[in-house]
C-alpha atoms as a PDB file:
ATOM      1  CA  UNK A   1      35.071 -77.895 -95.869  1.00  0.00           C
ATOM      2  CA  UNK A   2      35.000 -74.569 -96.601  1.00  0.00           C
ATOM      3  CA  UNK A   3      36.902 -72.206 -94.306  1.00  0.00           C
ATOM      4  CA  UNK A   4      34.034 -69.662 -93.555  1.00  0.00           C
ATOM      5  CA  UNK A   5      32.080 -73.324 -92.051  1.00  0.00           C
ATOM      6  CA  UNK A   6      35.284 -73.587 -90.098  1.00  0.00           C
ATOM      7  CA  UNK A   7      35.380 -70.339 -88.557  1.00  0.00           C
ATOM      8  CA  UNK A   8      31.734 -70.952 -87.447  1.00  0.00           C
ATOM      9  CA  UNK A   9      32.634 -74.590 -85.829  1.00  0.00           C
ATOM     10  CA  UNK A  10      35.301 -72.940 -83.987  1.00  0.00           C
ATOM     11  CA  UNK A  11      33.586 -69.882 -82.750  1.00  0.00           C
ATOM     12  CA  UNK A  12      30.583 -72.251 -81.514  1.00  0.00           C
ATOM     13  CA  UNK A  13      33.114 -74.692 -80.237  1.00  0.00           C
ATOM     14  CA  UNK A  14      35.185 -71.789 -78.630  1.00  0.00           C
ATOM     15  CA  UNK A  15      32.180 -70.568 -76.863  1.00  0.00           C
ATOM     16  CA  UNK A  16      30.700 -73.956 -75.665  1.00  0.00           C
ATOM     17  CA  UNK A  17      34.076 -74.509 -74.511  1.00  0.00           C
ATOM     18  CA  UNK A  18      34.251 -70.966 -72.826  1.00  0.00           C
ATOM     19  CA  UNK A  19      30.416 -71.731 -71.016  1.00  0.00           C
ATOM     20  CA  UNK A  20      31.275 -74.965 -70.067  1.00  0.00           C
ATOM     21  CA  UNK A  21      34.442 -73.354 -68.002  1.00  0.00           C
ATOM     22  CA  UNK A  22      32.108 -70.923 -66.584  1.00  0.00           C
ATOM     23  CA  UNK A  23      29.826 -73.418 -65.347  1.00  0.00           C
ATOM     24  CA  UNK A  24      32.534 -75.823 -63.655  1.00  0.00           C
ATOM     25  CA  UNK A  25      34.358 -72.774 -62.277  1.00  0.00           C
ATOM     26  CA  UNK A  26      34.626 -72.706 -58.488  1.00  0.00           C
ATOM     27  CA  UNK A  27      32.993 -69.540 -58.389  1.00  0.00           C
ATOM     28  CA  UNK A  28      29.377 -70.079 -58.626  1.00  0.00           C
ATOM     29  CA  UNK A  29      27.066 -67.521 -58.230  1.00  0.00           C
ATOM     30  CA  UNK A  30      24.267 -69.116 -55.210  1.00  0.00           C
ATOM     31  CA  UNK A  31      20.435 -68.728 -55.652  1.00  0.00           C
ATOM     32  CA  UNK A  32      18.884 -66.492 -53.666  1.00  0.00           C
ATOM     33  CA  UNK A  33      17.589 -67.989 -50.050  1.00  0.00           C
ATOM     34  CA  UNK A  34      14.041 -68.088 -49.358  1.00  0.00           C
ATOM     35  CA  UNK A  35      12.944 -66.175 -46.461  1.00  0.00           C
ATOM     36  CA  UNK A  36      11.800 -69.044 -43.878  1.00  0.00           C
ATOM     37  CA  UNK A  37       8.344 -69.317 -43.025  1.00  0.00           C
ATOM     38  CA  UNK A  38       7.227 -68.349 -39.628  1.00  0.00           C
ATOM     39  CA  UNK A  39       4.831 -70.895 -38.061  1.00  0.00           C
ATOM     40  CA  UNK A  40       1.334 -69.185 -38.693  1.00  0.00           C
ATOM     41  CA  UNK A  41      -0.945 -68.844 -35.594  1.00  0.00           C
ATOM     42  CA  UNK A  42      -4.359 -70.326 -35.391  1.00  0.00           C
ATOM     43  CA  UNK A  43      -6.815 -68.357 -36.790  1.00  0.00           C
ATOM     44  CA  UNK A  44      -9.558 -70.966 -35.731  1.00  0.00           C
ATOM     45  CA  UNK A  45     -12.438 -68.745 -34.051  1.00  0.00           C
ATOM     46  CA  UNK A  46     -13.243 -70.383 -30.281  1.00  0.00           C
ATOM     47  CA  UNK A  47     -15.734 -68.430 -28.077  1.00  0.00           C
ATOM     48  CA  UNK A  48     -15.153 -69.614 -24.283  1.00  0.00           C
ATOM     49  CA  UNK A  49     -18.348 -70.340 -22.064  1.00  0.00           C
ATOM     50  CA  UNK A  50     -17.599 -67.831 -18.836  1.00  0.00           C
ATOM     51  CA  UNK A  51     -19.281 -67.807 -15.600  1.00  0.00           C
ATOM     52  CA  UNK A  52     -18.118 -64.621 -14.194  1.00  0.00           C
ATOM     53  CA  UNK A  53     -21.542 -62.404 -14.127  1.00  0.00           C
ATOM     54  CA  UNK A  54     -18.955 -59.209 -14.227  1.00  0.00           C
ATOM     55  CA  UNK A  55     -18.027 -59.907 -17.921  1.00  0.00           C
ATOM     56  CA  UNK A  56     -21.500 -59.486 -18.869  1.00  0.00           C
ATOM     57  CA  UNK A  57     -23.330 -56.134 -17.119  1.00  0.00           C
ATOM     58  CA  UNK A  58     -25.235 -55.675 -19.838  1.00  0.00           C
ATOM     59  CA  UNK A  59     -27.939 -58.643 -19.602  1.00  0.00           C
ATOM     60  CA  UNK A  60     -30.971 -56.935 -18.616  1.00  0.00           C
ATOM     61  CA  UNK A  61     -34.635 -58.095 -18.876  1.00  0.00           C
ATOM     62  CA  UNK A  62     -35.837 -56.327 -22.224  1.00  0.00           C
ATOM     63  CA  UNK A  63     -32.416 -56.499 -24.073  1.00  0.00           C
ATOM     64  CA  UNK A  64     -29.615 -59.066 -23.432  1.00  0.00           C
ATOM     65  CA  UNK A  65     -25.915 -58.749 -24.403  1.00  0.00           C
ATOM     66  CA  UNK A  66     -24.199 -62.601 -23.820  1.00  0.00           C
ATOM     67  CA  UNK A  67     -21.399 -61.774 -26.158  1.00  0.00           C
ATOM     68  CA  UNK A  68     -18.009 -60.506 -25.001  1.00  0.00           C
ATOM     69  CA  UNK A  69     -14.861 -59.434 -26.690  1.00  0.00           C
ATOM     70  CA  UNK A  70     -11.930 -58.237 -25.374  1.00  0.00           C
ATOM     71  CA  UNK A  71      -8.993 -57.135 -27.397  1.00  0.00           C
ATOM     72  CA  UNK A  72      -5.351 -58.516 -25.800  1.00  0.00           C
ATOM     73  CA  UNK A  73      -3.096 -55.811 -25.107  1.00  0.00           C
ATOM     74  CA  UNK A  74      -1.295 -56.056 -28.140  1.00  0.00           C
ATOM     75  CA  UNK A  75      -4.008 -54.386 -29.799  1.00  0.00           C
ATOM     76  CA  UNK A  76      -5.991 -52.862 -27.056  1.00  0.00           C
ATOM     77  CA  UNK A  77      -5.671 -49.301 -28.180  1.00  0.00           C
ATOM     78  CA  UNK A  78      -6.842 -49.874 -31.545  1.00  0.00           C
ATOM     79  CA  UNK A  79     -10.037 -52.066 -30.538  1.00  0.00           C
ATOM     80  CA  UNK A  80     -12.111 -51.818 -27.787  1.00  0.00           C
ATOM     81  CA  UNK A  81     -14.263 -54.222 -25.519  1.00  0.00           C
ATOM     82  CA  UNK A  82     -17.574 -55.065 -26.921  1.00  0.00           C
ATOM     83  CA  UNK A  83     -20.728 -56.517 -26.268  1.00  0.00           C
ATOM     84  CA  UNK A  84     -23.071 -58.299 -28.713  1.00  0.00           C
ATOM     85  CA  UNK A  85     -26.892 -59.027 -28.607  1.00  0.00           C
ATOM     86  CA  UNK A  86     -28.519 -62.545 -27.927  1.00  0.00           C
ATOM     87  CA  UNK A  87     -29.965 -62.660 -31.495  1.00  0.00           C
ATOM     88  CA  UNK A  88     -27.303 -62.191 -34.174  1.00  0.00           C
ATOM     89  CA  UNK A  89     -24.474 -61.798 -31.183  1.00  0.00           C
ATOM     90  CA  UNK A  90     -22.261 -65.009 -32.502  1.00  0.00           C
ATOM     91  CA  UNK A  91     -22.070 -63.520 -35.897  1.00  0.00           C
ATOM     92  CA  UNK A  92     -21.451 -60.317 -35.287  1.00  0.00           C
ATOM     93  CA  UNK A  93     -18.354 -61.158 -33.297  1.00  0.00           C
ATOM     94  CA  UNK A  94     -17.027 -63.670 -36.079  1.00  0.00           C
ATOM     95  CA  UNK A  95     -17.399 -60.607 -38.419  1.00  0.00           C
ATOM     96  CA  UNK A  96     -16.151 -57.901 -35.943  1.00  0.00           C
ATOM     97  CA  UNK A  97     -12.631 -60.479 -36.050  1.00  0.00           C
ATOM     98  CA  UNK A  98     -12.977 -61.406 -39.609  1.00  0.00           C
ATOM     99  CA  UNK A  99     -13.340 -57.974 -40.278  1.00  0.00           C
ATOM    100  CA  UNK A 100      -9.953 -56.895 -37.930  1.00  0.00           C
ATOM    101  CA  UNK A 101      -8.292 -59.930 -39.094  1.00  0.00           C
ATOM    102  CA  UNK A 102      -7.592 -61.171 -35.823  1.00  0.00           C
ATOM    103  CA  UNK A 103      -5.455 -64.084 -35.080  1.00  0.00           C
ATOM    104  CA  UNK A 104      -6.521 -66.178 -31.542  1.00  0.00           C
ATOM    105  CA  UNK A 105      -4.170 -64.791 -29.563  1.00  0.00           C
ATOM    106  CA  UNK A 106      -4.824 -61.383 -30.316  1.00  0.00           C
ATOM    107  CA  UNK A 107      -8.536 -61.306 -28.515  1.00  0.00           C
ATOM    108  CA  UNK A 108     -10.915 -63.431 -26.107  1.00  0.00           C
ATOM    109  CA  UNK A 109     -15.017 -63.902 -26.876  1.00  0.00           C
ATOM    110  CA  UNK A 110     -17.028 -64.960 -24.228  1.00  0.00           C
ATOM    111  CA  UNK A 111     -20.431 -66.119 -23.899  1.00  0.00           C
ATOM    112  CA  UNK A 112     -22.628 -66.560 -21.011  1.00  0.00           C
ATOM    113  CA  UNK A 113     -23.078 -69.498 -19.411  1.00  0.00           C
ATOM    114  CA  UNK A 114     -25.698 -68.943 -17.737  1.00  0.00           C
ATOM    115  CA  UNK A 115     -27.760 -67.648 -20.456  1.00  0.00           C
ATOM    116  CA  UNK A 116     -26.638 -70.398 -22.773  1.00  0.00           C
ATOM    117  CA  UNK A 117     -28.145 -72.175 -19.766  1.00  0.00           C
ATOM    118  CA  UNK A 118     -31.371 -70.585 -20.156  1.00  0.00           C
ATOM    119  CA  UNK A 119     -31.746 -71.486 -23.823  1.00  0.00           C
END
């Protein structure tokens, strides 16, 4: 063998041996944790039946309003309560918390009983 195919042999060999101390070394670097993953809430739209006739002042004989929101207090001073009408009301609240990205806990929708009575 030539000595210049020497000198590479031992320079690879020197620094496999070198990598292979590195690795087996006590002192390992760890990998970075992953951040742990909060339990999402439900984001499942329910609209409650209600029987209280106070929720709903608005249901009049030419225009009905049988849809209620009300924003928790957690975000209460960026939404306010609102009514919807008795033709596109459902929708329109879906949207109004699609549109706010509201989780369930965050809000309550009502609907009238006793106009859902009625129908």
């Amino acid at each position: 063998m030539s000595t210049s195919r020497i000198n590479k042999m031992a320079r690879t060999q020197k620094s496999f041996d070198e990598k292979v101390k590195r690795l087996n070394s006590s002192s390992k670097k760890t990998a970075p944790k992953k951040p742990v993953k909060k339990t999402p809430t439900s984001t499942k739209i329910t609209i409650i039946q209600s029987r209280k006739k106070d929720l709903f002042p608005h249901m009049g004989i030419a225009h009905k309003f049988p849809y209620y929101f009300e924003p928790m207090p957690e975000i209460a001073d960026r939404l306010n309560r609102a009514w919807f009408d008795q033709y596109f009301g459902e929708e329109r609240m879906i949207e109004h918390i699609k549109r706010h990205k509201l989780k369930s806990h965050q809000y309550k929708a009502y609907v009238n009983y006793w106009w859902l009575k009625e129908q």
